[in-house]
C-alpha atoms as a PDB file:
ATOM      1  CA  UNK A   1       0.000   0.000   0.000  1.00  0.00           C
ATOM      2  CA  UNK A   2       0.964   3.561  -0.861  1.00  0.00           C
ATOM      3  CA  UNK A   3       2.547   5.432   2.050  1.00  0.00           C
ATOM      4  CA  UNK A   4       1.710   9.072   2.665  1.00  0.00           C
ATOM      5  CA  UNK A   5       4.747  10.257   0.232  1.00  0.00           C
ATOM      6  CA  UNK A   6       3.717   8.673  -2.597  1.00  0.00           C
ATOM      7  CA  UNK A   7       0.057   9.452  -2.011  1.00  0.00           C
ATOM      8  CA  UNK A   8       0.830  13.336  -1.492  1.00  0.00           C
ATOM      9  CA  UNK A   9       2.947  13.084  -4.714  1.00  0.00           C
ATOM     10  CA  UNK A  10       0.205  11.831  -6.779  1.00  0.00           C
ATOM     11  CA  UNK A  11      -2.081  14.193  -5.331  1.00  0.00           C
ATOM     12  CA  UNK A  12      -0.276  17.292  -6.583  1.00  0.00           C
ATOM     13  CA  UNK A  13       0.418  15.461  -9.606  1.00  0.00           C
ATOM     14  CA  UNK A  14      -3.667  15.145 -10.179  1.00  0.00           C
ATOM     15  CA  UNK A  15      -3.333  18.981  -9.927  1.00  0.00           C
ATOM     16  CA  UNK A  16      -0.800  19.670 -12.013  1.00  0.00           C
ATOM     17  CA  UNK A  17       0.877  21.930 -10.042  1.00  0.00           C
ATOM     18  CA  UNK A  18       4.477  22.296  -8.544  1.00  0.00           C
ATOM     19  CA  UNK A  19       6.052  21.629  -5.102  1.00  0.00           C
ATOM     20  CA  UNK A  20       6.294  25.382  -4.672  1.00  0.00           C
ATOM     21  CA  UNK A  21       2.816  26.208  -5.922  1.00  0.00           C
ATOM     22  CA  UNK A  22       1.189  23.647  -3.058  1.00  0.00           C
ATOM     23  CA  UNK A  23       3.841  24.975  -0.399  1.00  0.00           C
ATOM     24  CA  UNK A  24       2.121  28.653  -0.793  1.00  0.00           C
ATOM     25  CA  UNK A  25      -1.357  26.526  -0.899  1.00  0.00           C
ATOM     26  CA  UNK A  26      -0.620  24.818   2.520  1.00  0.00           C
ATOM     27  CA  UNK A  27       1.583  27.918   4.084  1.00  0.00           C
ATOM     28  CA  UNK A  28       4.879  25.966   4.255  1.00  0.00           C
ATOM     29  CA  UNK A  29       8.289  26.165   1.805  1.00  0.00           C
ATOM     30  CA  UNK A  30       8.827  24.046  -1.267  1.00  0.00           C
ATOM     31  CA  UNK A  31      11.776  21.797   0.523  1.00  0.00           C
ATOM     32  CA  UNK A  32       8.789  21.041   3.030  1.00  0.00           C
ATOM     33  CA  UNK A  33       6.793  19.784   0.405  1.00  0.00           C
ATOM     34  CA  UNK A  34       9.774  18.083  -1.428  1.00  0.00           C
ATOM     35  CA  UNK A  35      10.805  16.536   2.225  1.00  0.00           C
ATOM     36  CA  UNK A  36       6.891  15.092   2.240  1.00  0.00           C
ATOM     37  CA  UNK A  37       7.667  13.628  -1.174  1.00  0.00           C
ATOM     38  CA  UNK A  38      10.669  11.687  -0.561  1.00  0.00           C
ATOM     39  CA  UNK A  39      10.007  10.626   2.967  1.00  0.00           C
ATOM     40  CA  UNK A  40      12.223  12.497   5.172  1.00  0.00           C
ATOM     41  CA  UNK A  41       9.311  14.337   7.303  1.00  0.00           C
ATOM     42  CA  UNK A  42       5.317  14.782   8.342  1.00  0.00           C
ATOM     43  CA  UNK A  43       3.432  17.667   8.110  1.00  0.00           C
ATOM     44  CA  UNK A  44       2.083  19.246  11.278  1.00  0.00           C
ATOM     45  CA  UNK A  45      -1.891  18.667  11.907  1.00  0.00           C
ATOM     46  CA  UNK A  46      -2.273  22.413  10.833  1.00  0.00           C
ATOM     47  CA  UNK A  47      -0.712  21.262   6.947  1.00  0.00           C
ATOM     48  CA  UNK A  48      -2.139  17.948   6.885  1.00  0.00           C
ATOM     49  CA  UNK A  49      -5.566  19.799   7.616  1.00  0.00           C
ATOM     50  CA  UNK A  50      -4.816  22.340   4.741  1.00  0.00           C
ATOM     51  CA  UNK A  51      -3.907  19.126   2.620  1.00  0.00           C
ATOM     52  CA  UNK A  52      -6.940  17.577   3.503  1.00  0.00           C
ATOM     53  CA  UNK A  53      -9.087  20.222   2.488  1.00  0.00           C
ATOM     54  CA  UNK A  54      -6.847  21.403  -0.810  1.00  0.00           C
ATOM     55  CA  UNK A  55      -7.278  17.859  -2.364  1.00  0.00           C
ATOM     56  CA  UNK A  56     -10.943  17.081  -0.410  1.00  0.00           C
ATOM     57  CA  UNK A  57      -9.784  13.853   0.746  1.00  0.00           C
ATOM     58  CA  UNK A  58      -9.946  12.626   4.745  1.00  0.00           C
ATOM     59  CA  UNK A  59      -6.741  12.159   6.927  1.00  0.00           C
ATOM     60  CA  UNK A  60      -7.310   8.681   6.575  1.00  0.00           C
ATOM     61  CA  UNK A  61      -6.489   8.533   3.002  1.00  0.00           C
ATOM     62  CA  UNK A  62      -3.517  10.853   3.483  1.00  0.00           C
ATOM     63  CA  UNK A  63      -2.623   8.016   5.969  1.00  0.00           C
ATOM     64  CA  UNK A  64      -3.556   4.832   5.561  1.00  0.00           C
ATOM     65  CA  UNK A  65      -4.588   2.799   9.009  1.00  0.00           C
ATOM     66  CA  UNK A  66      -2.210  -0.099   8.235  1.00  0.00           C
ATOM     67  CA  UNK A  67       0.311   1.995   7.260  1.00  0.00           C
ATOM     68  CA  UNK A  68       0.512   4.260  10.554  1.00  0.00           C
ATOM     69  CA  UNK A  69       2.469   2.209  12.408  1.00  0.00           C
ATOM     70  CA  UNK A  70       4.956   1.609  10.044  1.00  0.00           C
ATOM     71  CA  UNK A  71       5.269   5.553   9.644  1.00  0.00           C
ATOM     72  CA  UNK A  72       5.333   5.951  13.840  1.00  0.00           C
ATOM     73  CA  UNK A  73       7.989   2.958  13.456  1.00  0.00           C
ATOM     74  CA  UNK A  74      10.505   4.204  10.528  1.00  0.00           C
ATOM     75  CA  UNK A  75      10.251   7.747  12.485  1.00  0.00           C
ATOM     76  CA  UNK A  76      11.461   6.601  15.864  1.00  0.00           C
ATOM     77  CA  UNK A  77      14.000   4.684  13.791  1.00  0.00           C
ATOM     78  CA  UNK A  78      15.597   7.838  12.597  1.00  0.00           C
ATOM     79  CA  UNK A  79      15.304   9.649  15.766  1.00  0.00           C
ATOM     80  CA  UNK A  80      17.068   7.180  17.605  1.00  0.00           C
ATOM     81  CA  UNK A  81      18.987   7.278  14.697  1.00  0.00           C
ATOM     82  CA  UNK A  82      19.886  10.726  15.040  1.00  0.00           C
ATOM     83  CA  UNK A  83      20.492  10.571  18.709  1.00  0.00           C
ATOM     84  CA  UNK A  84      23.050   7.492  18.252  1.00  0.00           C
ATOM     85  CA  UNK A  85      25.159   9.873  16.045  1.00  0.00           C
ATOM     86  CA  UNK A  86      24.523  12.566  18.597  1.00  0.00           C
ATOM     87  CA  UNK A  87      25.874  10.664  21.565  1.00  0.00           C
ATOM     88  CA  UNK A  88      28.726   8.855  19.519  1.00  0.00           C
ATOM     89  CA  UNK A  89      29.979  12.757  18.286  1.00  0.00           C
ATOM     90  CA  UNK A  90      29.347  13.984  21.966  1.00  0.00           C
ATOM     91  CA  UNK A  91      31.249  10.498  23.618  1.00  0.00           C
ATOM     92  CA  UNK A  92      33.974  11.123  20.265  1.00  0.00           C
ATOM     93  CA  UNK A  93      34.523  15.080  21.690  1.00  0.00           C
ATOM     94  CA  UNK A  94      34.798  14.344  24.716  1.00  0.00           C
ATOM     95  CA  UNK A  95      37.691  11.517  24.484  1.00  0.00           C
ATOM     96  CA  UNK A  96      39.432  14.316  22.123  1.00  0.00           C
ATOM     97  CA  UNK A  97      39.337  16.779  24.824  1.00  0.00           C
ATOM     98  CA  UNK A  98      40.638  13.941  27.080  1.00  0.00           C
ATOM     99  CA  UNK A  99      43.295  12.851  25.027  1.00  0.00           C
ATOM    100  CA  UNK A 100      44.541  16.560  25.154  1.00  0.00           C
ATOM    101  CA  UNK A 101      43.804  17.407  28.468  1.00  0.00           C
ATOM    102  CA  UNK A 102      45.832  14.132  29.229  1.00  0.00           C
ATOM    103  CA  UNK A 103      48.714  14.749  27.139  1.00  0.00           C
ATOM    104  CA  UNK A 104      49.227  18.806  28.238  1.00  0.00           C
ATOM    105  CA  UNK A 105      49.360  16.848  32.066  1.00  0.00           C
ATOM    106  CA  UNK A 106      51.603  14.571  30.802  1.00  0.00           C
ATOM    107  CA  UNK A 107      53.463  17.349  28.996  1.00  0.00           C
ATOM    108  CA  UNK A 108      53.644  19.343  31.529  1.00  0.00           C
ATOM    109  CA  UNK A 109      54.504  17.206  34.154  1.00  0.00           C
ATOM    110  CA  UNK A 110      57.595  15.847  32.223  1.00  0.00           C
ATOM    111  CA  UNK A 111      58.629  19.647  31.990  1.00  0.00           C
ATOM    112  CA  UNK A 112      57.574  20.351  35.560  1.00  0.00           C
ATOM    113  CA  UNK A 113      55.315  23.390  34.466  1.00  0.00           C
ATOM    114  CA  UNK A 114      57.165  26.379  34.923  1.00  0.00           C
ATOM    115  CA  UNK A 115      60.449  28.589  35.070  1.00  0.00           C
ATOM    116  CA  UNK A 116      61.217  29.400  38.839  1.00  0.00           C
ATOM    117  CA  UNK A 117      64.183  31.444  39.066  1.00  0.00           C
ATOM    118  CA  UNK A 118      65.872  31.533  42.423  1.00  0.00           C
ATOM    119  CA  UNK A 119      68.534  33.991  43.058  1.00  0.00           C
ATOM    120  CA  UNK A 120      70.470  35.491  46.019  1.00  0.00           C
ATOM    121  CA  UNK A 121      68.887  38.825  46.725  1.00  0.00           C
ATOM    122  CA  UNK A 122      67.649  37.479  50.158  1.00  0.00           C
ATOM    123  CA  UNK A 123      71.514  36.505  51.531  1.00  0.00           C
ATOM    124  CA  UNK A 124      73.839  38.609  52.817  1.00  0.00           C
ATOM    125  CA  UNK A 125      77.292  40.528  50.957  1.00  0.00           C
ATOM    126  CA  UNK A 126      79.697  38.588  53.036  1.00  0.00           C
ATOM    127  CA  UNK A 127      79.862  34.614  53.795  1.00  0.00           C
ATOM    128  CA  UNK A 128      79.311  33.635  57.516  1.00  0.00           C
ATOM    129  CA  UNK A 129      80.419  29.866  58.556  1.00  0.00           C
ATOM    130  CA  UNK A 130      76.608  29.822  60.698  1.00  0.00           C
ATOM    131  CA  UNK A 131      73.761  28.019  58.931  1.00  0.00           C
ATOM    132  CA  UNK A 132      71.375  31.263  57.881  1.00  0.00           C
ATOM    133  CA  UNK A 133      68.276  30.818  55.981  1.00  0.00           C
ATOM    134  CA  UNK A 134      65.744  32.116  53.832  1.00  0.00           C
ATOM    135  CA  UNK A 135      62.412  31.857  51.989  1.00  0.00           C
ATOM    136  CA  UNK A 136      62.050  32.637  48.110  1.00  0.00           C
ATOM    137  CA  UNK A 137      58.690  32.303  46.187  1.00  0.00           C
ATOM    138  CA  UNK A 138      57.696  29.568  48.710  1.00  0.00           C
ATOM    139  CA  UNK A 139      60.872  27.792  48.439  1.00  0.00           C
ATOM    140  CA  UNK A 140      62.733  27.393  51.553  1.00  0.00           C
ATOM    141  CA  UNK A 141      66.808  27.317  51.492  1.00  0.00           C
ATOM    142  CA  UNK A 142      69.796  27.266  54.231  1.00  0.00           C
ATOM    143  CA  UNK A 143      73.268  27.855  53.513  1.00  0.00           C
ATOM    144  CA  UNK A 144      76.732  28.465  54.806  1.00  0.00           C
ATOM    145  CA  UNK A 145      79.874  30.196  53.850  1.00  0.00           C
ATOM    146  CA  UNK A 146      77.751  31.786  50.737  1.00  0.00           C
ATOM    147  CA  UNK A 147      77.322  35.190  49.695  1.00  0.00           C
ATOM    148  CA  UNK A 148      76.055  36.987  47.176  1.00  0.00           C
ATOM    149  CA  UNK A 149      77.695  39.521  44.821  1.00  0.00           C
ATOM    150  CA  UNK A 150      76.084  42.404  42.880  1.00  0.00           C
ATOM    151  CA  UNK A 151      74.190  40.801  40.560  1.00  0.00           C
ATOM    152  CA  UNK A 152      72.314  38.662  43.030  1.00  0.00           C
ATOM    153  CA  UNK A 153      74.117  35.460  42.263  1.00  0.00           C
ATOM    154  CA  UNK A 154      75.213  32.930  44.791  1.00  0.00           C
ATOM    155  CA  UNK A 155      79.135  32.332  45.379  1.00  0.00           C
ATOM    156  CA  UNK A 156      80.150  29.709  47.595  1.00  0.00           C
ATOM    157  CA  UNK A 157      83.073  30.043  49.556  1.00  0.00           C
ATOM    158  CA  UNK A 158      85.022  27.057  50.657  1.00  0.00           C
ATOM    159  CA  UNK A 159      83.641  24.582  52.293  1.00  0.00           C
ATOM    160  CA  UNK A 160      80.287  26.933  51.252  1.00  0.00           C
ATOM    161  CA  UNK A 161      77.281  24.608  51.092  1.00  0.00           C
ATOM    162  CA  UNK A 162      73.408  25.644  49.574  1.00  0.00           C
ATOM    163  CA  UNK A 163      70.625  23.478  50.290  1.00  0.00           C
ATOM    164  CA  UNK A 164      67.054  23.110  50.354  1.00  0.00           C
ATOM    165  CA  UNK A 165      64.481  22.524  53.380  1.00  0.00           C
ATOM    166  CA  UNK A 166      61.716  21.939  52.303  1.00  0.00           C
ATOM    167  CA  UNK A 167      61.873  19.563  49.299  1.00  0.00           C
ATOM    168  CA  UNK A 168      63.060  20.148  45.913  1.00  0.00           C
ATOM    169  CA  UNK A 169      61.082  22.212  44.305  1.00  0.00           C
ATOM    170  CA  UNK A 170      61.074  21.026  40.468  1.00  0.00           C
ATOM    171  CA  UNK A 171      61.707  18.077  38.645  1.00  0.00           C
ATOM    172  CA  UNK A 172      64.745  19.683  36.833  1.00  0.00           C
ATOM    173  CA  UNK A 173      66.956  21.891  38.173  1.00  0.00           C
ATOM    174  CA  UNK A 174      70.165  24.177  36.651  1.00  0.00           C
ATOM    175  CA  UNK A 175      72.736  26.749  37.878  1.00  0.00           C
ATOM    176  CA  UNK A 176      76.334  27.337  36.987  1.00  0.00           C
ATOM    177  CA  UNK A 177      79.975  25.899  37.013  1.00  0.00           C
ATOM    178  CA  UNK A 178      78.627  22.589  38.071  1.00  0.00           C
ATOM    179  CA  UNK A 179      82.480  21.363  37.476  1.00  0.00           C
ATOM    180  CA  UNK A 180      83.629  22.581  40.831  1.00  0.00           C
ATOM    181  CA  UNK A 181      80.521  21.625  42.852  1.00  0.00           C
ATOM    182  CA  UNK A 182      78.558  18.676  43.470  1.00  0.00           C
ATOM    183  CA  UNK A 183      75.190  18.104  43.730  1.00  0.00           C
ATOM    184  CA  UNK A 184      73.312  15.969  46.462  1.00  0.00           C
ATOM    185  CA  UNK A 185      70.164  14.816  47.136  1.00  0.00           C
ATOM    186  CA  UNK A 186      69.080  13.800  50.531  1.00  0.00           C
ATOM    187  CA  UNK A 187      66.074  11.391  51.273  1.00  0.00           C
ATOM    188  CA  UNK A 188      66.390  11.899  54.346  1.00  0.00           C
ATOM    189  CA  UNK A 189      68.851  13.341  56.833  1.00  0.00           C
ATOM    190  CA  UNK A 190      71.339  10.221  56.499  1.00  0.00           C
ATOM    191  CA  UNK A 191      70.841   9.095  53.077  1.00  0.00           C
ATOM    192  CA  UNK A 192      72.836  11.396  50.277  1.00  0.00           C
ATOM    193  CA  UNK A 193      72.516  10.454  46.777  1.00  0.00           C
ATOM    194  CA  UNK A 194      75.061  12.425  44.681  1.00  0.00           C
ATOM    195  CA  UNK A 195      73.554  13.696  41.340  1.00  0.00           C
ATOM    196  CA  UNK A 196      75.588  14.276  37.780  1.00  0.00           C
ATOM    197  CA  UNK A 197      74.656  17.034  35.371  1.00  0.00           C
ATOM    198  CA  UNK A 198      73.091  15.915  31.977  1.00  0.00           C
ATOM    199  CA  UNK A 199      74.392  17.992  30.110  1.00  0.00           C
ATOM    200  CA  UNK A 200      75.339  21.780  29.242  1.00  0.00           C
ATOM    201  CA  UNK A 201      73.444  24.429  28.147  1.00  0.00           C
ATOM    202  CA  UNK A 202      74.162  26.698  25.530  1.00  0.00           C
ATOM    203  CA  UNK A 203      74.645  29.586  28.023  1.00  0.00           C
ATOM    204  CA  UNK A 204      76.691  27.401  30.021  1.00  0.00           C
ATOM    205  CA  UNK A 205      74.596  26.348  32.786  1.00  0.00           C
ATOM    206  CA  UNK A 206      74.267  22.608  34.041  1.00  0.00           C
ATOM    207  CA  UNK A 207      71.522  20.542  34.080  1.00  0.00           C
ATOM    208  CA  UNK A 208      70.330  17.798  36.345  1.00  0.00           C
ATOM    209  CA  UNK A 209      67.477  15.848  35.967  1.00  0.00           C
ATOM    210  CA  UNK A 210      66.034  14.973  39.737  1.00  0.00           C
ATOM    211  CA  UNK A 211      62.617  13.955  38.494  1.00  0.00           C
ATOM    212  CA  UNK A 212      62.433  10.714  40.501  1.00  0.00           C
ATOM    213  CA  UNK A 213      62.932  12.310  43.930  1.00  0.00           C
ATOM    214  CA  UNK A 214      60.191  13.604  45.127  1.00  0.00           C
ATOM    215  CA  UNK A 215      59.254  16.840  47.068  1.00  0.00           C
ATOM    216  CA  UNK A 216      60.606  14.923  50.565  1.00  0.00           C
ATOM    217  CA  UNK A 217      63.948  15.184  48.895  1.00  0.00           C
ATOM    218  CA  UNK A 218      66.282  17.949  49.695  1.00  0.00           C
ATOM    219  CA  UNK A 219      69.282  19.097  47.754  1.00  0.00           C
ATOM    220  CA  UNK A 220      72.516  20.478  48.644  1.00  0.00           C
ATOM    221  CA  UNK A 221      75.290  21.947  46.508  1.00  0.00           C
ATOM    222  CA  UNK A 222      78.483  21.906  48.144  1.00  0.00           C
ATOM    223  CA  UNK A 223      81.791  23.718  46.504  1.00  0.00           C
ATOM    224  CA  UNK A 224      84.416  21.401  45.990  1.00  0.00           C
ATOM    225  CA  UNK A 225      87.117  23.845  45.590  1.00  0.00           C
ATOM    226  CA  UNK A 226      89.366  25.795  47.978  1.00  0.00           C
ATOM    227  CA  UNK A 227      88.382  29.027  45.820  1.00  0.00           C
ATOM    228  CA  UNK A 228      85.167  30.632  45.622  1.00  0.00           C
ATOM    229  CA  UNK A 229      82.748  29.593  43.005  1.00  0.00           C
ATOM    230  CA  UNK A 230      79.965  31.238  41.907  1.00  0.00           C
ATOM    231  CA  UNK A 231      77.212  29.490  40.325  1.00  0.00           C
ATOM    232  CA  UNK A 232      74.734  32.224  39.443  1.00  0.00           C
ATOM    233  CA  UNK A 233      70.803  31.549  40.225  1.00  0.00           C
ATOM    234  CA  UNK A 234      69.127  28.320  40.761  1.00  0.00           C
ATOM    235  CA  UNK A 235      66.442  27.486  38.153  1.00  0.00           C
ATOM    236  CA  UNK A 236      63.532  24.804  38.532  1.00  0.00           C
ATOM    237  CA  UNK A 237      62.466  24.665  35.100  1.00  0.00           C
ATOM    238  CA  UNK A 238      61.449  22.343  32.144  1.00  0.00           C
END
């Protein structure tokens, strides 16, 4: 049996007249009529009515009985349809915002974040053998026999030792003339762990990577010379 499409189509046929012509009959736009025609939407009561009476034919002809359900039926097909492709493009955005959100982590916890520069403007001109201390950008640091000079660098004297308190800050961490110091990380306050450089930098400062001690790990850098050395600012950085 003819479905309501085909029926409609036949209809305006009868009349000789055009998609657009019976959209300005019925009050709605050609590509409504055309969508009619080939299946892919209903009319509202308020068109079928102006069908109806346009053609003088009942709403049962329009729509056959047997063929009602199958109409109800195709149409919830396509809306679930539709909201399967919704849900899949929703479920699909969602895993690619993941996947980025994921990887900037990732990213960003392999390069620790952030540039924190620590320098020596809190420490005093002239190098004391007593264990002072002081509190940069969160950071807390003790040292001994280390002064600064008048660019705000550190310069350790002999024996002149710089060290965290309170964990180390970053997961990789640079300052200068790592040749005549050494670098050591403590676990605790009897465990020391001595830590080489990496490499070099192109502006000559050396590089450690302490990204599997954790924040309970202190540092120290100790001067291994008899002459002063200065090795600039500390940077936590990526």
């Amino acid at each position: 049996m003819k479905d309501f499409s085909a029926i409609l189509k036949e209809l305006r046929n009868k009349k000789n007249i055009s998609q657009e012509e019976l959209g300005i009959i019925v009050h709605v736009s050609r590509s409504s009529i055309a969508k009619y025609e080939n299946g892919l939407g209903l009319p509202s009561e308020e068109v079928i009515a102006s069908l109806c009476s346009y053609f003088n034919v009942d709403k049962d002809y329009l729509f056959p009985k047997d063929n009602i359900e199958k109409v109800i039926v195709e149409k919830n097909k396509k809306i679930k349809m539709q909201m399967i492709i919704i849900i899949i493009i929703i479920v699909f955005s969602i895993l690619i915002a993941s996947f980025f959100i994921v990887a900037n982590i990732i990213l960003k916890s392999a390069r620790s974040g952030k540039l924190e520069v620590i320098n020596a403007e809190k420490i005093s001109l002239t190098p004391s053998n007593r264990v002072q201390s002081f509190t940069l950008k969160g950071y807390e640091f003790s040292y001994v026999n280390v002064y600064r000079n008048d660019k705000k660098e550190f310069v350790l004297c002999k024996g002149g030792e710089l060290y965290s308190t309170n964990g180390i800050p970053d997961y990789l961490m640079g300052y200068y003339d790592g040749n005549n110091t050494s670098l050591y990380v403590y676990r605790n306050g009897l465990e020391k762990i001595k830590v080489d450089y990496n490499f070099v930098s192109s502006n000559g400062k050396y590089c450690y990577n302490v990204s599997e001690y954790k924040v309970n790990h202190n540092f120290v850098i100790v001067n291994n010379t008899s002459f002063d050395v200065n090795i600039g600012n500390l940077e936590f950085w990526c």
